[in-house]
Protein backbone atom coordinates (compact mmCIF):
# COMPACT_ATOMS: atom_id res chain seq x y z
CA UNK A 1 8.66 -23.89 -3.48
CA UNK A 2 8.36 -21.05 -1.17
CA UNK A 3 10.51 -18.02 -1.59
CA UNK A 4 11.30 -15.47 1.24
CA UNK A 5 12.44 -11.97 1.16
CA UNK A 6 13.23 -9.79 4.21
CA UNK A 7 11.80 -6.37 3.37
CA UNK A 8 14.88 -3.92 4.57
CA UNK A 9 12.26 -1.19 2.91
CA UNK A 10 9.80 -1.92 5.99
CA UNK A 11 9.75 -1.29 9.62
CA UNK A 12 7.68 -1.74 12.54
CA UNK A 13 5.88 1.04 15.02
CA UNK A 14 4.14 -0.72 18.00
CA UNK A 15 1.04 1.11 19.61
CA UNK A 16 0.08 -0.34 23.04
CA UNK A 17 -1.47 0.56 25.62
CA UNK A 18 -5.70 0.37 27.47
CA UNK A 19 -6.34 3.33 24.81
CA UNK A 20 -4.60 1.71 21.63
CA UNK A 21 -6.54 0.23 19.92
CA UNK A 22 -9.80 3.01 20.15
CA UNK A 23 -6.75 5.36 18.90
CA UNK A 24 -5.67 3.97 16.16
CA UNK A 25 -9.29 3.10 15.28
CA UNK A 26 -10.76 6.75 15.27
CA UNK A 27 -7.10 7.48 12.90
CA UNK A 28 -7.10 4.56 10.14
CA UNK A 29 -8.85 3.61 7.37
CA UNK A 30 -9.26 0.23 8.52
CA UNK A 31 -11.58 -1.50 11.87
CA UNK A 32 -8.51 -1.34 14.28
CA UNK A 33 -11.20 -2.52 17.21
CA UNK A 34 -12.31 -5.53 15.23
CA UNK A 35 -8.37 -6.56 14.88
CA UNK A 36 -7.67 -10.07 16.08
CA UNK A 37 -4.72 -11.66 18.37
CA UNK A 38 -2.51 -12.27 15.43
CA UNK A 39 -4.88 -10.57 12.79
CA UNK A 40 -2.93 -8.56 10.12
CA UNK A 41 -5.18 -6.08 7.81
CA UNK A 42 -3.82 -3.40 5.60
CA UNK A 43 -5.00 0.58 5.63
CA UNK A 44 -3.38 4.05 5.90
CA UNK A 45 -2.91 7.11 7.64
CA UNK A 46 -4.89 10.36 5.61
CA UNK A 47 -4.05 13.17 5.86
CA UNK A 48 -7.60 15.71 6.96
CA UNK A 49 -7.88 16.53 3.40
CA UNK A 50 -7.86 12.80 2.68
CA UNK A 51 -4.44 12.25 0.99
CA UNK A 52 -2.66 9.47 1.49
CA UNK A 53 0.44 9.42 4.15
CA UNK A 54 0.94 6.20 5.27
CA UNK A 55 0.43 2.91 3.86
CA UNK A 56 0.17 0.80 6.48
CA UNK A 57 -0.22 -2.99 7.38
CA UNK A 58 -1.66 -3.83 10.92
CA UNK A 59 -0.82 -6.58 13.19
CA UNK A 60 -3.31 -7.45 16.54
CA UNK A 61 -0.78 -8.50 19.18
CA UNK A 62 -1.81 -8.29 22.66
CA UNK A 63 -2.90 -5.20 23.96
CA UNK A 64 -2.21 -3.47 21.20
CA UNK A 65 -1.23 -3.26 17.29
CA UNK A 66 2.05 -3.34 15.31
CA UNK A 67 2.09 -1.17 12.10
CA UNK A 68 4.28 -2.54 9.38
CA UNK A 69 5.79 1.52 7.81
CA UNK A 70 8.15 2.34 5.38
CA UNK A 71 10.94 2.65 6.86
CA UNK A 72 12.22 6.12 5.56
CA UNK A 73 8.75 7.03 6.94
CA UNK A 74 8.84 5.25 10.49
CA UNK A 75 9.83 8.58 12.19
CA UNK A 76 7.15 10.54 10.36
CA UNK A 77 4.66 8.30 11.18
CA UNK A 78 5.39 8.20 15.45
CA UNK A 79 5.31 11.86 15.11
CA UNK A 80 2.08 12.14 13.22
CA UNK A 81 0.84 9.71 15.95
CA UNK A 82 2.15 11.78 18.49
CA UNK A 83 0.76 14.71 17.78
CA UNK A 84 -2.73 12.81 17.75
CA UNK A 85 -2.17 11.48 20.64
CA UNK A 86 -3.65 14.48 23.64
CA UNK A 87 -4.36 12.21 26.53
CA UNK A 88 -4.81 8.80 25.25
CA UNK A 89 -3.44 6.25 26.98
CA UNK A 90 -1.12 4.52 24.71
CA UNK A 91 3.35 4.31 24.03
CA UNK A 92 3.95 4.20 20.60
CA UNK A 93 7.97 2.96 20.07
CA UNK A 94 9.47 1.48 17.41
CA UNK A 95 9.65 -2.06 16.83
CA UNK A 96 13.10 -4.43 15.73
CA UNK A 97 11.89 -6.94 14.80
CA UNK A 98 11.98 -7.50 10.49
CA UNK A 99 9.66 -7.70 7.74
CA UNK A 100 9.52 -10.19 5.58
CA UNK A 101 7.46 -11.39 2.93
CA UNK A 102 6.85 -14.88 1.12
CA UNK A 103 5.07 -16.41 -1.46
CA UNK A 104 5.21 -19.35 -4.16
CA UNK A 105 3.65 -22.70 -4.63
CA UNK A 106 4.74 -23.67 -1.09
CA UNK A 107 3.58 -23.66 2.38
CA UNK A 108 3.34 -20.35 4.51
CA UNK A 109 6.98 -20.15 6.76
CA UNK A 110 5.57 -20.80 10.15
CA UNK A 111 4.41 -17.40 11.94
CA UNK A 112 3.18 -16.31 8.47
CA UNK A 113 -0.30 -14.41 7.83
CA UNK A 114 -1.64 -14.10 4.27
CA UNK A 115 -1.68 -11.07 2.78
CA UNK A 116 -5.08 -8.95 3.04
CA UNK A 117 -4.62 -7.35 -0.15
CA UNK A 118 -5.06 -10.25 -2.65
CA UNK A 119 -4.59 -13.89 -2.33
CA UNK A 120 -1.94 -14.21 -5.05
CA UNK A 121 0.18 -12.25 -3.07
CA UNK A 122 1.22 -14.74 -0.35
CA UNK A 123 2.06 -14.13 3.13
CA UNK A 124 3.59 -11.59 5.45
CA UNK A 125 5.74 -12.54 8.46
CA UNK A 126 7.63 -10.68 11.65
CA UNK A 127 10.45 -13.13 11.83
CA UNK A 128 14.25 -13.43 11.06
CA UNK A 129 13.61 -16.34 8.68
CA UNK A 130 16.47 -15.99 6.68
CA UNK A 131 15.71 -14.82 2.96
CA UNK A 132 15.82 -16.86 -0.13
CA UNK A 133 15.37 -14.07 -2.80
CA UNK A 134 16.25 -10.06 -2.61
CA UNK A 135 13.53 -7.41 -2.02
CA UNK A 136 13.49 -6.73 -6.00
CA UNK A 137 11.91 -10.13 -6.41
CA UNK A 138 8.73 -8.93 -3.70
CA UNK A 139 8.51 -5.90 -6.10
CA UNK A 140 8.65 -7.81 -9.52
CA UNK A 141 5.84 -10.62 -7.44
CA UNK A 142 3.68 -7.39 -6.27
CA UNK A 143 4.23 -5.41 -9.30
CA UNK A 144 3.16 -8.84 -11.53
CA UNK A 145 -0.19 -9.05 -9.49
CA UNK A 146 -1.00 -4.85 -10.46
CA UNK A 147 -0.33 -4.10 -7.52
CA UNK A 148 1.35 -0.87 -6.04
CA UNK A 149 4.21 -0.66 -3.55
CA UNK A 150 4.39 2.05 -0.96
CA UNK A 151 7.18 4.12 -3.17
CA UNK A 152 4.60 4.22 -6.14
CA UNK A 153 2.70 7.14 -4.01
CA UNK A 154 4.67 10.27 -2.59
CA UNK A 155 3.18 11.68 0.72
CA UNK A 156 0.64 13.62 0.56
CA UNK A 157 -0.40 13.89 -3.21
CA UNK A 158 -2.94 10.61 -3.87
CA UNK A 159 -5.75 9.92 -2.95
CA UNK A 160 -6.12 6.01 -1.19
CA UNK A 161 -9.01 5.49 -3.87
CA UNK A 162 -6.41 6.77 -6.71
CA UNK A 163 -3.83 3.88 -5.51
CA UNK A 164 -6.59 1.13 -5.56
CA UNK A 165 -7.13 1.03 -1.37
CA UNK A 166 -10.61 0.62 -1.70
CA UNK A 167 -10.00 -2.74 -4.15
CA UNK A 168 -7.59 -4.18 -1.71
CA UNK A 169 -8.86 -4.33 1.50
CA UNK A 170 -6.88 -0.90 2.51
CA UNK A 171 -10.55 0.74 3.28
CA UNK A 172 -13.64 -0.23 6.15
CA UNK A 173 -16.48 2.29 4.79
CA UNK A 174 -18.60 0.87 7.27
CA UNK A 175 -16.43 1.71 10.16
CA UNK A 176 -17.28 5.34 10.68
CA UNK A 177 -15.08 8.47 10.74
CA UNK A 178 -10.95 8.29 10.46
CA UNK A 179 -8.90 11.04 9.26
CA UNK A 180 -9.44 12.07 5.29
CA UNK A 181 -13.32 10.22 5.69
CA UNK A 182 -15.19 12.29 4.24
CA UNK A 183 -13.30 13.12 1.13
CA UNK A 184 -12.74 9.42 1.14
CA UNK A 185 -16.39 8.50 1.39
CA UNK A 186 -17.39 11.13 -1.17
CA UNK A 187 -15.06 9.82 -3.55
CA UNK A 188 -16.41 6.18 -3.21
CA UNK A 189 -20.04 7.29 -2.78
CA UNK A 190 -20.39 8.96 -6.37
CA UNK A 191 -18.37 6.47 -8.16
CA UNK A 192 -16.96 9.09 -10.27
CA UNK A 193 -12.99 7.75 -10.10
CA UNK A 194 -11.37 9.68 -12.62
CA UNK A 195 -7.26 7.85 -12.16
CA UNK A 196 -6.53 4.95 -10.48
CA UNK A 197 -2.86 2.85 -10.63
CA UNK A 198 -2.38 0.61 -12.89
CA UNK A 199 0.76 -1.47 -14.42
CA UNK A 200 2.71 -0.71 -17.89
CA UNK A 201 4.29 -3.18 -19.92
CA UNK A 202 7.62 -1.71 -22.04
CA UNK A 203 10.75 -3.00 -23.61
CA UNK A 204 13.85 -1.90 -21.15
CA UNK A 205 14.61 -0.02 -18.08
CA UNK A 206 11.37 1.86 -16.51
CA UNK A 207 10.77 5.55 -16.98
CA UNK A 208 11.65 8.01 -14.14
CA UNK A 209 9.60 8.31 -11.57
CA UNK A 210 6.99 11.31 -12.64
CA UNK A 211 7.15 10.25 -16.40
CA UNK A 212 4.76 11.72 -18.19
CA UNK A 213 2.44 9.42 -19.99
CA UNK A 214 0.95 10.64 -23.31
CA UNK A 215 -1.86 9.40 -25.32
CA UNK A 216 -1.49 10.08 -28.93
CA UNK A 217 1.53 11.31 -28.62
CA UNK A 218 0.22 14.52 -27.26
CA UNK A 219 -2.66 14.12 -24.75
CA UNK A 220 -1.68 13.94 -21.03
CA UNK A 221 -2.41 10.23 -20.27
CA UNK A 222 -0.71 9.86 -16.48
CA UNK A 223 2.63 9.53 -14.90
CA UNK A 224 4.86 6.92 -14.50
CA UNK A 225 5.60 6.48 -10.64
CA UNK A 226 8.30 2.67 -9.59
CA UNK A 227 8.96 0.20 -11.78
CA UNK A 228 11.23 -2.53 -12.77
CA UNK A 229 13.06 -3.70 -15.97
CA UNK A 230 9.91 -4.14 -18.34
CA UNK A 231 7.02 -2.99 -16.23
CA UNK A 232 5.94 0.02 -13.75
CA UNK A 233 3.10 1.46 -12.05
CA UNK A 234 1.12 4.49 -13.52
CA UNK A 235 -1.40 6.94 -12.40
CA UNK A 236 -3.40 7.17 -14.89
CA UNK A 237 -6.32 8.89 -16.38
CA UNK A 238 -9.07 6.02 -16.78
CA UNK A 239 -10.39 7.75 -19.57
CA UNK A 240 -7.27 7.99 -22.05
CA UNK A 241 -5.84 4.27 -21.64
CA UNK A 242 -7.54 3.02 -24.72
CA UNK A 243 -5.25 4.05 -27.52
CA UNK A 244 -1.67 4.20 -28.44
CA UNK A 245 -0.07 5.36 -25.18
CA UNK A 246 3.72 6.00 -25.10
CA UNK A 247 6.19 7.60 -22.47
CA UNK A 248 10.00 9.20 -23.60
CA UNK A 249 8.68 7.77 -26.95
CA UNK A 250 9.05 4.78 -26.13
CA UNK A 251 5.71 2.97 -26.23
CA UNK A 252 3.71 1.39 -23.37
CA UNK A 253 1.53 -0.99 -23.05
CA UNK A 254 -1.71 -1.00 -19.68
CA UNK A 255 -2.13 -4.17 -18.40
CA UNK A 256 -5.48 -4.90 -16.62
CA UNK A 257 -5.83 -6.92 -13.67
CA UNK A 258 -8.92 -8.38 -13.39
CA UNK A 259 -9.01 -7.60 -9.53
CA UNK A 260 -9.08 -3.68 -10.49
CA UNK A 261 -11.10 -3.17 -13.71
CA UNK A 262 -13.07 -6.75 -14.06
């Protein structure tokens, strides 16, 4: 069975244009020029310092790309691109058409592109198929795979590395410079990744977002960012994970996708 979820937490920008494609490439993380007819890829938006604004997924439609936002960031993001934008030859409008996502033990819904991050994931489509489960359910499916949703990172305060980009397709190191590359680069060149995201197990409701995580009861472990009843993403300190970890008192346990730590 295949299940379906429109993603009302999603929204499209389209960038078209001769110059649209070169501009997005010299901006994201990910090879915008390599981006087939019907291609989608995921990446971001950095900011120079190389935090994380936007996560982004990237569709190659004809002579130019539709980004897949979050949608309480669409008008953040076509003013970020604006500014960018000098005397390149591209419109960048927002899209109508909806997001939806679907996975299972099913065929894809016709239209539907798998997702670049992992292959358990399923598919992504721009359609009005009409929905067979909520939106929660997409967050349970993603959270159950370790994998973080675009509320698990604030603007502006990760870094891509930090919320597992660089595992999930979200990153081209070959492609040369984008915005944030050479923190980025440095970050991934030493190997030295101090926090990354990673899922918690508990009994009941999930902590509030910023949670502090504590190891030992009194060591600074990580914060608890989104979650659902019985598990949520962390940030957490790679270091202090092995040991009795607990947030409010209540105590947590890390899960460990293979994907992300082997």
């Amino acid at each position: 069975m295949t299940l379906i979820a429109r993603l009302d937490s999603r929204t499209l920008v389209r960038v078209a244009g001769p110059d649209a494609r070169l501009f997005l490439h010299n901006l994201l993380t990910q090879d915008v020029e390599g981006l087939g007819e019907g291609e989608l890829r995921f990446g971001a938006l950095l900011s120079p310092p190389g935090r994380l604004l936007f996560d982004l997924f990237l569709w190659g439609e004809g002579d130019g790309v539709t980004l897949d936002v979050a949608a309480d960031r669409r008008d953040a993001l076509v003013q970020r691109l604006s500014m960018y934008r000098l005397r390149a030859k591209v419109e960048i409008a927002a899209d109508p058409r909806r997001v939806c996502a679907a996975w299972g033990d099913g065929p894809p819904p016709r239209g539907f592109v798998a997702d670049p991050r992992l292959p358990g994931l399923g598919w992504r489509g721009l359609s009005a198929a009409d929905p067979t489960v909520d939106e929660p359910a997409w967050r349970a499916h993603e959270l159950a795979h370790g994998v973080p949703g675009a509320g698990d990172s604030p603007p502006d305060k990760d870094y891509p590395i930090e919320a597992n980009f660089d595992l999930l397709n979200g990153i081209d190191f070959a492609k040369g410079c984008f915005v944030g590359q050479e923190t980025t680069s440095r970050m991934k060149r030493r190997g030295a990744i101090k926090t990354r995201m990673l899922p918690i197990s508990l009994d009941g409701p999930p902590p509030a977002f910023g949670a502090e995580v504590l190891l030992n009861g009194d060591r600074r472990a990580g914060e608890v960012r989104g979650g659902i009843d019985g598990r949520a993403m962390a940030l957490l300190r790679l270091d202090r994970i092995d040991g009795p970890l607990t947030v409010d008192g209540r105590p947590i346990a890390v899960e460990r996708p293979g994907w992300l730590l082997g």
